[in-house]
Protein backbone atom coordinates (compact mmCIF):
# COMPACT_ATOMS: atom_id res chain seq x y z
CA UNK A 1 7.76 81.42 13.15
CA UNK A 2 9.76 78.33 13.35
CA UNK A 3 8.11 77.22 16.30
CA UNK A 4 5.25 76.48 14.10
CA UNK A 5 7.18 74.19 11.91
CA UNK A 6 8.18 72.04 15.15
CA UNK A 7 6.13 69.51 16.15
CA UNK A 8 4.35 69.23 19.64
CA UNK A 9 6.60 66.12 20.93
CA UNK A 10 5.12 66.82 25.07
CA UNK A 11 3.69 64.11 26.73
CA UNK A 12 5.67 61.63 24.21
CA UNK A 13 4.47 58.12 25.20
CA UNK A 14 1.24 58.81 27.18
CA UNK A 15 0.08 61.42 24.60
CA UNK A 16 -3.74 61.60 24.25
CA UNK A 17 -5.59 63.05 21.91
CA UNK A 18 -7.72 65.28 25.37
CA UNK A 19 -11.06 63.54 24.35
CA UNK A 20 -12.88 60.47 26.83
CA UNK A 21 -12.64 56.92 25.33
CA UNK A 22 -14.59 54.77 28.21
CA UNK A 23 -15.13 51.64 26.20
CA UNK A 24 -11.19 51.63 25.57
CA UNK A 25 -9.81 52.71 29.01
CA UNK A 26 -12.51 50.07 30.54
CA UNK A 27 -10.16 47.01 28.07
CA UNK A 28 -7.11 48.52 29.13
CA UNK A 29 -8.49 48.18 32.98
CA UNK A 30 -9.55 44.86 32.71
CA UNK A 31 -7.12 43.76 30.22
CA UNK A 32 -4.00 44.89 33.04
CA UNK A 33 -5.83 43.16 36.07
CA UNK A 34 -6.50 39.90 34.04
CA UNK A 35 -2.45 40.05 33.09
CA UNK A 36 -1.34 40.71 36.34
CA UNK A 37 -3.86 38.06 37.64
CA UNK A 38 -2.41 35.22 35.48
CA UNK A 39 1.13 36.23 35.65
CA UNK A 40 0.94 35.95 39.55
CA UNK A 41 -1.25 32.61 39.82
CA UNK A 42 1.03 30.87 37.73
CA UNK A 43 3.75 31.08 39.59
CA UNK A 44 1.89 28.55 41.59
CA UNK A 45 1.61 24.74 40.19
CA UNK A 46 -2.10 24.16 41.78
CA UNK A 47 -3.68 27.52 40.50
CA UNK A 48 -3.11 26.48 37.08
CA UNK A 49 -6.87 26.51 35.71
CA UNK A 50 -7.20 30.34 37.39
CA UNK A 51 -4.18 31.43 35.29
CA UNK A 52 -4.71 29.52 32.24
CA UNK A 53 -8.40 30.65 32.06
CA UNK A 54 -7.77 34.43 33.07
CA UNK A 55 -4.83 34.49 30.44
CA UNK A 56 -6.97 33.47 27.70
CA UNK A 57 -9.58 35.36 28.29
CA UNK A 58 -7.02 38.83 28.99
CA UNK A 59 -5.63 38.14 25.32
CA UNK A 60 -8.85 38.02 24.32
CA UNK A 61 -9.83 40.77 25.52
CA UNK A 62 -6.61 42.90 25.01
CA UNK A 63 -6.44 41.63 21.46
CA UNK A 64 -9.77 43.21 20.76
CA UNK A 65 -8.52 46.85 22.72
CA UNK A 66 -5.79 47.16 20.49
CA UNK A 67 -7.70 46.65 17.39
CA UNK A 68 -9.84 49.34 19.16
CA UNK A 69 -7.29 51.38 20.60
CA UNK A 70 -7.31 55.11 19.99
CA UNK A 71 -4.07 56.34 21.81
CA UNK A 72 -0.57 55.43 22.52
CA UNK A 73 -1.66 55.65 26.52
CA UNK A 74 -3.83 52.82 25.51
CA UNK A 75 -1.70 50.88 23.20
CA UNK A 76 0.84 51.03 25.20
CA UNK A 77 -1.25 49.69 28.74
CA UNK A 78 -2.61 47.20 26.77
CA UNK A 79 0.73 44.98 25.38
CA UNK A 80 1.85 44.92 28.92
CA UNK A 81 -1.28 43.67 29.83
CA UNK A 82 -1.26 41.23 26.58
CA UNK A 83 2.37 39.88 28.00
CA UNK A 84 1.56 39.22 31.18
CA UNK A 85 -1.76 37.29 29.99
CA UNK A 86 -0.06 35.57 27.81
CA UNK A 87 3.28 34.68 30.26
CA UNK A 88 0.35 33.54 32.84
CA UNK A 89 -1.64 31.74 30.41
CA UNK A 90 1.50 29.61 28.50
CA UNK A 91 2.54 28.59 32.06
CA UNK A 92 -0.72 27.70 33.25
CA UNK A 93 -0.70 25.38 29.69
CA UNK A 94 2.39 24.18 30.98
CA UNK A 95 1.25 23.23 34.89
CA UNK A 96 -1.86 21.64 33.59
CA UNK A 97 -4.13 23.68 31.24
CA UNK A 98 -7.50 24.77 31.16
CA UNK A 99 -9.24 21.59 32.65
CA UNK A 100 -6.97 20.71 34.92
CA UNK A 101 -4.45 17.50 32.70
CA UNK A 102 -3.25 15.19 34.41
């Protein structure tokens, strides 16, 4: 009986709740490759519109999948996604911004 009193703590941080959330895993896809797109082209001086632009447009976007977000899994996909965007797009500010300062 006091196994009923414990609660179900497997799968910890990638727990889902075993139902399909497309419209949330598609954010948390596009949100990641946006990050990971602006964290990469701004380590480069002269890609600083393609970082700037995809890291505005990934916080954006993951901004909205949290609000969405139904599952840790997501949640969780979704700030590291939302840090890399926003790394990519504050140093693509920094290099020249989002129409290309001179």
């Amino acid at each position: 009986m006091a196994q009923a009193l414990r609660p179900n703590t497997v799968g910890g941080l990638f727990a889902t709740d075993g139902k399909s959330h497309p419209l949330q895993d598609t954010l948390l896809v596009v949100t990641l490759v946006l990050g990971i797109t602006s964290f990469v082209t701004a380590q480069f001086h002269h890609l600083h519109l393609l970082s700037s632009w995809t890291g505005l447009v990934g916080i954006l976007i993951g901004a909205y999948g949290q609000w969405i977000s139904v599952t840790t899994r997501e949640r969780f996909g979704l700030i590291l996604g939302l840090g890399a965007s926003g790394v990519g797009f504050f140093l693509g500010m920094a290099h020249g911004g989002l129409f290309g300062g001179f």
